[in-house]
Protein backbone atom coordinates (compact mmCIF):
# COMPACT_ATOMS: atom_id res chain seq x y z
CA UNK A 1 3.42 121.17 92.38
CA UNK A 2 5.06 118.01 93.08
CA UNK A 3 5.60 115.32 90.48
CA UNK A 4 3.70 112.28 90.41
CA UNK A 5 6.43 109.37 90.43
CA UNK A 6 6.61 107.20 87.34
CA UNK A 7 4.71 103.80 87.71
CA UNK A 8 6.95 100.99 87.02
CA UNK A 9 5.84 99.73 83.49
CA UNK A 10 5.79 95.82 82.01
CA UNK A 11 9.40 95.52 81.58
CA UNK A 12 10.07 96.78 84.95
CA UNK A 13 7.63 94.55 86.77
CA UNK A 14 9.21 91.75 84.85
CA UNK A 15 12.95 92.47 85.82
CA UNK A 16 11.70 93.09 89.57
CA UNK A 17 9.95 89.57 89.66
CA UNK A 18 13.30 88.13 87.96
CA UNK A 19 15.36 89.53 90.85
CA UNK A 20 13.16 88.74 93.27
CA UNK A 21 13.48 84.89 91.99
CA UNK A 22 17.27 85.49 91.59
CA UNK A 23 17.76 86.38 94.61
CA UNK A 24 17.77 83.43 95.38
CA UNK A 25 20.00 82.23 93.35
CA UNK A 26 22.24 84.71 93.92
CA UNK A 27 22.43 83.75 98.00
CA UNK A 28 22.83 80.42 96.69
CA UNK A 29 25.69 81.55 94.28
CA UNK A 30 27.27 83.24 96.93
CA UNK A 31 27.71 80.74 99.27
CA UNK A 32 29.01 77.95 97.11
CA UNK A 33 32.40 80.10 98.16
CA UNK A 34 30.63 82.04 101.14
CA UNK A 35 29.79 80.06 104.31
CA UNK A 36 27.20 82.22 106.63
CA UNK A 37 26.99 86.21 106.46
CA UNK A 38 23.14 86.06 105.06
CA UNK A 39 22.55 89.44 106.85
CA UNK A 40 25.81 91.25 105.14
CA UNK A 41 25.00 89.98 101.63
CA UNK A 42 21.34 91.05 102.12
CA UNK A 43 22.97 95.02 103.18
CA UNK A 44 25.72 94.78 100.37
CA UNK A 45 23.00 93.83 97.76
CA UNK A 46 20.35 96.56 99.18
CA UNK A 47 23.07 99.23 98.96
CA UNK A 48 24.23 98.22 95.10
CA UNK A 49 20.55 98.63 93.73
CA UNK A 50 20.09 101.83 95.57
CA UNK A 51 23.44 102.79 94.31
CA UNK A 52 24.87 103.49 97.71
CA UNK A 53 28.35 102.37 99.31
CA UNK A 54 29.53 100.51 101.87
CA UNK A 55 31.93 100.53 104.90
CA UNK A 56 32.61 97.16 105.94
CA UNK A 57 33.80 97.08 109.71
CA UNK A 58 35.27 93.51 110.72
CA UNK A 59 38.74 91.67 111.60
CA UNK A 60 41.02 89.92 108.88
CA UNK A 61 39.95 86.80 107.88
CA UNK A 62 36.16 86.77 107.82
CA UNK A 63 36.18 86.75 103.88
CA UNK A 64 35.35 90.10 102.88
CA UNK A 65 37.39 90.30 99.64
CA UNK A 66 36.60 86.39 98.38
CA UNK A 67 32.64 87.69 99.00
CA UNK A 68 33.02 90.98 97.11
CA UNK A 69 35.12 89.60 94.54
CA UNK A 70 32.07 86.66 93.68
CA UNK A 71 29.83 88.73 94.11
CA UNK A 72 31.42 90.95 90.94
CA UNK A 73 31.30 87.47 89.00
CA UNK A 74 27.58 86.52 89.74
CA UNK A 75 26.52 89.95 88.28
CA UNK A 76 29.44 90.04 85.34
CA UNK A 77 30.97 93.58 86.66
CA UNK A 78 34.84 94.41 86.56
CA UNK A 79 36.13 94.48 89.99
CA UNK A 80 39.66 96.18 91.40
CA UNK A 81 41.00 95.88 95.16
CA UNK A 82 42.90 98.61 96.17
CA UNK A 83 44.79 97.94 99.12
CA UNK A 84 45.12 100.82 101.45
CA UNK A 85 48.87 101.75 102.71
CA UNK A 86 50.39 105.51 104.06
CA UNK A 87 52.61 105.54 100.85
CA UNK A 88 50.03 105.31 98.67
CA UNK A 89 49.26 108.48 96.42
CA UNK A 90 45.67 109.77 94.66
CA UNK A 91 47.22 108.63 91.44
CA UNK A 92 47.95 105.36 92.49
CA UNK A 93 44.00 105.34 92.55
CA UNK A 94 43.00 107.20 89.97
CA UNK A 95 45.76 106.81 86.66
CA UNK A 96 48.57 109.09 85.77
CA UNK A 97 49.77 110.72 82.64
CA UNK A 98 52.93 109.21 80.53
CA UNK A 99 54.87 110.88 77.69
CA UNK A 100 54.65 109.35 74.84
CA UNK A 101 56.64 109.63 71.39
CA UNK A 102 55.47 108.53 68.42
CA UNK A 103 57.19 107.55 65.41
CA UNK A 104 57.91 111.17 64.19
CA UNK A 105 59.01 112.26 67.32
CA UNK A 106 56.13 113.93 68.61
CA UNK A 107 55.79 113.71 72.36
CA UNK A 108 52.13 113.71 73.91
CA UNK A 109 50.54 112.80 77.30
CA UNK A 110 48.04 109.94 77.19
CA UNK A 111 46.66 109.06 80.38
CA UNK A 112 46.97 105.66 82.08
CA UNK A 113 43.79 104.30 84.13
CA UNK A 114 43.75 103.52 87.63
CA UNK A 115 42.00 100.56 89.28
CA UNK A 116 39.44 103.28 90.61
CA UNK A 117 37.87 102.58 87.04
CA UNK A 118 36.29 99.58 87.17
CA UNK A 119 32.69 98.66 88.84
CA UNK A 120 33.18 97.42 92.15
CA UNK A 121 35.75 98.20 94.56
CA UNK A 122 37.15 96.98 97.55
CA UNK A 123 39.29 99.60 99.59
CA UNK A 124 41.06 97.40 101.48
CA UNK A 125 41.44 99.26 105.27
CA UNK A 126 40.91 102.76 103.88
CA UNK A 127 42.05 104.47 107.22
CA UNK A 128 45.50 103.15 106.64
CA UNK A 129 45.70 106.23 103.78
CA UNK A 130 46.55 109.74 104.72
CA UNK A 131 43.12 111.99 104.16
CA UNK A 132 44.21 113.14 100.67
CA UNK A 133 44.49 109.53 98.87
CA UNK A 134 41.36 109.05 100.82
CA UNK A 135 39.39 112.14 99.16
CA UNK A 136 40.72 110.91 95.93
CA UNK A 137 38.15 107.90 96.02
CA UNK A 138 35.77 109.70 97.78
CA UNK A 139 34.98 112.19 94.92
CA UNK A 140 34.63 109.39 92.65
CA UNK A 141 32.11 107.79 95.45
CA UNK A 142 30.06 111.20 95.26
CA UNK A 143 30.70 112.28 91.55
CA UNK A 144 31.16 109.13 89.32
CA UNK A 145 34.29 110.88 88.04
CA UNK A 146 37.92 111.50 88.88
CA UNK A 147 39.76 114.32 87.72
CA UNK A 148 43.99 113.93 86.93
CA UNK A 149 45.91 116.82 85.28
CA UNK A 150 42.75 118.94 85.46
CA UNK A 151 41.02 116.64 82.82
CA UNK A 152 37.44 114.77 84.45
CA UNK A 153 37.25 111.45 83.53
CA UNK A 154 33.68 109.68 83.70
CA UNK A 155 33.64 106.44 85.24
CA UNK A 156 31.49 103.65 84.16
CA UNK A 157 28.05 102.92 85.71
CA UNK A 158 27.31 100.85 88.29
CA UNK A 159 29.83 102.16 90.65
CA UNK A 160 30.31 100.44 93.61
CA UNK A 161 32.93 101.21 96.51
CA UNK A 162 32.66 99.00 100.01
CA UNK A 163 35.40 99.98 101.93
CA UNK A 164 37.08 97.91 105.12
CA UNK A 165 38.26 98.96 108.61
CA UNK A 166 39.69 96.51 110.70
CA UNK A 167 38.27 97.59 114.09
CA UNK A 168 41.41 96.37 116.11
CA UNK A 169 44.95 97.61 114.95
CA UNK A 170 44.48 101.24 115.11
CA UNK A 171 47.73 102.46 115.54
CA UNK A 172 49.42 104.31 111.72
CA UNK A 173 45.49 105.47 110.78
CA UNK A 174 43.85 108.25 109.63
CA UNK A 175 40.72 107.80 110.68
CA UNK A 176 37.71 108.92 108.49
CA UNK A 177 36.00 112.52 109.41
CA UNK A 178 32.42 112.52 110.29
CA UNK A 179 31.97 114.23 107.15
CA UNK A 180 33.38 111.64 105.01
CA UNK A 181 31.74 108.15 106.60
CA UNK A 182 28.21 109.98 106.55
CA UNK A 183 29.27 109.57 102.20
CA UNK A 184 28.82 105.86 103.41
CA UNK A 185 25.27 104.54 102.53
CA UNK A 186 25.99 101.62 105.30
CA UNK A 187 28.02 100.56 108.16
CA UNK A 188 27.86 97.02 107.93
CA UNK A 189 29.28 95.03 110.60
CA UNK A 190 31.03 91.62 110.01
CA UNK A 191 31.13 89.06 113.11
CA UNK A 192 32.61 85.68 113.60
CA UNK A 193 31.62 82.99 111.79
CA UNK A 194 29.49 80.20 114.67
CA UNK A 195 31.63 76.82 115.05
CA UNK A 196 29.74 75.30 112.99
CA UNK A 197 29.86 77.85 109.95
CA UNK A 198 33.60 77.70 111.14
CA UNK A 199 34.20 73.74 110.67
CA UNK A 200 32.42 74.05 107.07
CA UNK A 201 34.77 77.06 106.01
CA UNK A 202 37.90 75.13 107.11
CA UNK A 203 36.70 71.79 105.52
CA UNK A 204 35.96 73.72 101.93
CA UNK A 205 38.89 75.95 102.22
CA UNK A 206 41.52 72.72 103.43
CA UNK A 207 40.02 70.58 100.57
CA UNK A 208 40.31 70.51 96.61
CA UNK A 209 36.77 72.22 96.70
CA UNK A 210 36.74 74.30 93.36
CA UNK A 211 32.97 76.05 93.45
CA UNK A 212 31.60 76.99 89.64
CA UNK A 213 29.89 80.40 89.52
CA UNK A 214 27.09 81.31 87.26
CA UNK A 215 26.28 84.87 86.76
CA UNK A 216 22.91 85.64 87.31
CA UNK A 217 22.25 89.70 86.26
CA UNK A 218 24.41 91.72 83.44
CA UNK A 219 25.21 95.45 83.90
CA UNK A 220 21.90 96.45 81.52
CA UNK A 221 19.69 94.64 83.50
CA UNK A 222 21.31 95.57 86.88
CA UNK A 223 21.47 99.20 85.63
CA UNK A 224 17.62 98.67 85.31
CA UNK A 225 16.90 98.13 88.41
CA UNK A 226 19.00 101.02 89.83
CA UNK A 227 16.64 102.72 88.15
CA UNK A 228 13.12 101.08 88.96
CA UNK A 229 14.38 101.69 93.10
CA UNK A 230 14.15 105.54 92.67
CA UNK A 231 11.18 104.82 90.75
CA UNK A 232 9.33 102.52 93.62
CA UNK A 233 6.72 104.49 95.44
CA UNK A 234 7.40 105.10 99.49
CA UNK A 235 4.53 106.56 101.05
CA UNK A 236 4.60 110.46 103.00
CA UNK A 237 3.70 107.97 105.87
CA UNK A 238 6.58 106.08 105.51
CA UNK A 239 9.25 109.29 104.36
CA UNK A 240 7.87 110.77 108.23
CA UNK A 241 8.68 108.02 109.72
CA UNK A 242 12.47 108.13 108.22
CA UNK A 243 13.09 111.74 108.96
CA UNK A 244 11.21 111.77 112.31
CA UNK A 245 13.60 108.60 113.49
CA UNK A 246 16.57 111.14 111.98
CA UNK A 247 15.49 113.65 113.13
CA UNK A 248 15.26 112.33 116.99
CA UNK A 249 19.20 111.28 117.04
CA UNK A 250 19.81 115.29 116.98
CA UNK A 251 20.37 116.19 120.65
CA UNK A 252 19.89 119.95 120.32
CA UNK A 253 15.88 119.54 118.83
CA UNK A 254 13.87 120.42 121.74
CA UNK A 255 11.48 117.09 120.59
CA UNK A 256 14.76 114.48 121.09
CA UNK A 257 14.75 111.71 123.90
CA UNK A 258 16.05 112.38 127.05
CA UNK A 259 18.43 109.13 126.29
CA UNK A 260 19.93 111.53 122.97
CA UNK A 261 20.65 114.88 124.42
CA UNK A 262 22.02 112.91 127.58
CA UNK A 263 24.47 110.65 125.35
CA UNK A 264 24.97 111.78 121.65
CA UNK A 265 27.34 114.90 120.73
CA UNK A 266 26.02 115.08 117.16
CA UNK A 267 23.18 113.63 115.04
CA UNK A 268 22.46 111.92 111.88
CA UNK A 269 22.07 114.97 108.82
CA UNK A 270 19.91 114.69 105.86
CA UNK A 271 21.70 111.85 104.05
CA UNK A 272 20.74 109.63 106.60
CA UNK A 273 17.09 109.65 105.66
CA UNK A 274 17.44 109.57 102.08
CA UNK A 275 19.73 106.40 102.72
CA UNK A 276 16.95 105.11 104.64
CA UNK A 277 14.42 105.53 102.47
CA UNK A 278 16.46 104.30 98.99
CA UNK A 279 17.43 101.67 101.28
CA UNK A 280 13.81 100.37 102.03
CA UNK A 281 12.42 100.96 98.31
CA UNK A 282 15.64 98.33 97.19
CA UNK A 283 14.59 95.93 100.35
CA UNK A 284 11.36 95.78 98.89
CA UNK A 285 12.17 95.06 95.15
CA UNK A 286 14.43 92.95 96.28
CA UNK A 287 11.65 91.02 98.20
CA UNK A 288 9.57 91.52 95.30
CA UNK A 289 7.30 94.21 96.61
CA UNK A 290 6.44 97.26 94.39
CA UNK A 291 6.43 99.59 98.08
CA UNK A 292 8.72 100.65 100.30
CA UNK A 293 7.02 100.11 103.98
CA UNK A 294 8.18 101.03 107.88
CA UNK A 295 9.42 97.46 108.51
CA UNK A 296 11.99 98.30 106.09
CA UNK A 297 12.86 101.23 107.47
CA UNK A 298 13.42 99.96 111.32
CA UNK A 299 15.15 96.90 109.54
CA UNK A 300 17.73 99.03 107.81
CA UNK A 301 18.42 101.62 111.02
CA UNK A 302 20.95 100.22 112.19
CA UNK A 303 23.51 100.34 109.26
CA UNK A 304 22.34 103.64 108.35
CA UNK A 305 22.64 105.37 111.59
CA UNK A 306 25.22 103.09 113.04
CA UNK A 307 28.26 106.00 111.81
CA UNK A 308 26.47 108.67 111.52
CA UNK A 309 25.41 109.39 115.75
CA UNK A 310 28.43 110.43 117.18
CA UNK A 311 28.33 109.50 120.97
CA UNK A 312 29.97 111.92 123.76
CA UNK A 313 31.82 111.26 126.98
CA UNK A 314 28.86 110.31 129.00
CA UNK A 315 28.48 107.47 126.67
CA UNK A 316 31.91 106.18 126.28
CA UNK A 317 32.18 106.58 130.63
CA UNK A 318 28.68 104.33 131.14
CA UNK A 319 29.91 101.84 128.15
CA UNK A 320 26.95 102.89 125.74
CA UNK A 321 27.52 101.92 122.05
CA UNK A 322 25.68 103.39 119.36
CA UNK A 323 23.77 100.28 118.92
CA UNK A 324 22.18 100.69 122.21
CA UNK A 325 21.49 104.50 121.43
CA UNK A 326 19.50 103.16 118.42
CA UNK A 327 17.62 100.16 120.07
CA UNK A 328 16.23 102.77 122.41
CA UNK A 329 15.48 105.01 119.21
CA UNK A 330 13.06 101.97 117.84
CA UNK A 331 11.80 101.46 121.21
CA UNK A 332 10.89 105.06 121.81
CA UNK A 333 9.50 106.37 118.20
CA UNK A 334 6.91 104.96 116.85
CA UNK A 335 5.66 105.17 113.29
C-alpha cells in the first residue's frame, strides 16, 4: 500500500509563503556583493532546500567563494573553505586526535574538529586532492558524519558542500570518478560576467563600497523547509516524466534515441531522477507553489544530467557536448 504524503499544515504554508517573499530579498541580499549570476543562485538555493550538493564548474575569478560565503550570512549558517591541494590529508578535513595530560598526569585523546564541521562548505578545486582526501568529504556529503580513529562523529544539520573545478588547468588532478560526481545533486556552470555586469563589479570592487547584509532565514526555519520539499506533492505524471527523460540517456534500452546509443557510453542511474524530482518540488516552494510540475523538471535537466551522461568517442570526434545531447533529449521526449 503506498503512503499517502503528509499535507503541508498552517505553519508550513506560512514558512513557504515567507520564502517565497524572501526570496526576494535574498536575490536582493545577494547581490549587494554579487553582480549578475541570477541563474546560479536560483540552482545553489534549489539544491540547499532539497538538501542536495553542488559542483560548481567555472574559471578563477567569477566570485564563487565571496557568493557562497554571503550566502552563509543571509541564512546565519557557519561556513568553512577548504582549499583543495595534493598534500592535503582526510584529517586535514575531518579533525584529528591530540594527547592530552591533565593535571594528575593522566594522558587521554580528545579529538580536534575539522572545518568539514560546519554548515556550508566550499571545496575549493576538489580534483586538486588525491581520491582518498576526496572520499573523506564525500562520506560526510552522503552520511552527515565523518568517522576519525574509528569513532563517527555526527555533523550538524543543514549540510551543505558545493565544490569547484576550474575547467582549464588540468594538469596535477585527480579527476572525480563517475561514481563520485553522480553524489553531486548539480553541475552548475559559471560563465563570464557581460561588460556591463563587468564595469559594475570593477567599480564596487575598486571603490570603498562596504555592502551591509541582513540575514533573512535561521537554521530552524531553513531546517523547516528541508522538510516541507520532501513533503510537497509531485504528481505520478510528473515522477514519469523524470524517469522516462532518465531513463532515455541509457544507450543500451532498446526505447533510447538514435542520437543516445549513437553518442553516449553510459547513462544517467537512479539518482538522477530523484535529484530531478527533489529539485522541482524546491523550485516550486521556492516560487511559492505547493506542486512540483514538468516545467520544473525540463528547467532543472540540465544541471542534473549535465555530469551524469558520459559521452563516447563519436561525440568528442563530431564536437558534441553533453549540453547538446540533452537539448535533443527535451526536443525528442515529451511529457
Amino acid at each position: 500500500m503506498k503512503e499517502k504524503p503528509t499535507e503541508p499544515d498552517k505553519a508550513d504554508l506560512e514558512l513557504v509563503e515567507k520564502l517565497a517573499a524572501g526570496r526576494a530579498s535574498i536575490i536582493d541580499q545577494l547581490h549587494r556583493i554579487i553582480v549578475g549570476q541570477d541563474q546560479v543562485i536560483d540552482l545553489i538555493m534549489i539544491a540547499l532546500f532539497a538538501r542536495g550538493h553542488c559542483l560548481l564548474v567555472g574559471v578563477p575569478g567569477l566570485a564563487k567563494t565571496m557568493m557562497i560565503s554571503t550566502l552563509s550570512k543571509i541564512l546565519d549558517l557557519k561556513f568553512s573553505r577548504i582549499q583543495f591541494t595534493p598534500d592535503l590529508m582526510p584529517s586535514d578535513i575531518t579533525g584529528t586526535e591530540i594527547i592530552e595530560e591533565d593535571e594528575s598526569g593522566h594522558r587521554s585523546f580528545r579529538f580536534i574538529k575539522g572545518p568539514v564541521f560546519a554548515n556550508i562548505i566550499l571545496a575549493d578545486e576538489i580534483n586538486r586532492t588525491p581520491p582518498k582526501t576526496q572520499s573523506a568529504l564525500l562520506q560526510a556529503m552522503q552520511e552527515y558524519a565523518i568517522t576519525a580513529a574509528g569513532k563517527t562523529y555526527n555533523l550538524d544539520l543543514p549540510f551543505f558542500v558545493l565544490s569547484t573545478q576550474n575547467p582549464i588547468e588540468q594538469e596535477g588532478t585527480y579527476p572525480l570518478p563517475e561514481a563520485q560526481l553522480d553524489r553531486f545533486f548539480f553541475n552548475i556552470l559559471i560563465d563570464y560576467p557581460t561588460p556591463e555586469q563587468e564595469m559594475e563589479i570593477v567599480r564596487q570592487t575598486t571603490s570603498g563600497y562596504e555592502a551591509k547584509i541582513s540575514k533573512i532565514l535561521n537554521t530552524k526555519e531553513l531546517l523547516a523547509l528541508q522538510n516541507i520539499v520532501r513533503r510537497t506533492p509531485a504528481s505520478d505524471h510528473v515522477i514519469g516524466y523524470a524517469v522516462k527523460l532518465v531513463n532515455a540517456t541509457r544507450p543500451k534500452l532498446p526505447e533510447s534515441p538514435d542520437f543516445i546509443r549513437n553518442y553516449v557510453s553510459w547513462g544517467a542511474g537512479p539518482r538522477a531522477s530523484q535529484s530531478l524530482i527533489l529539485g522541482s518540488k524546491a523550485r516550486a516552494i521556492m516560487q511559492g507553489r505547493l506542486c512540483a510540475s514538468v516545467e520544473d523538471v525540463i528547467a532543472l535537466a540540465d544541471p542534473v544530467l549535465r555530469h551524469r551522461v558520459i559521452l563516447n568517442f563519436n561525440a568528442e570526434a563530431e564536437g558534441i557536448s553533453t549540453g547538446d545531447i540533452i537539448r535533443r533529449l527535451l526536443e525528442t521526449i515529451k511529457p
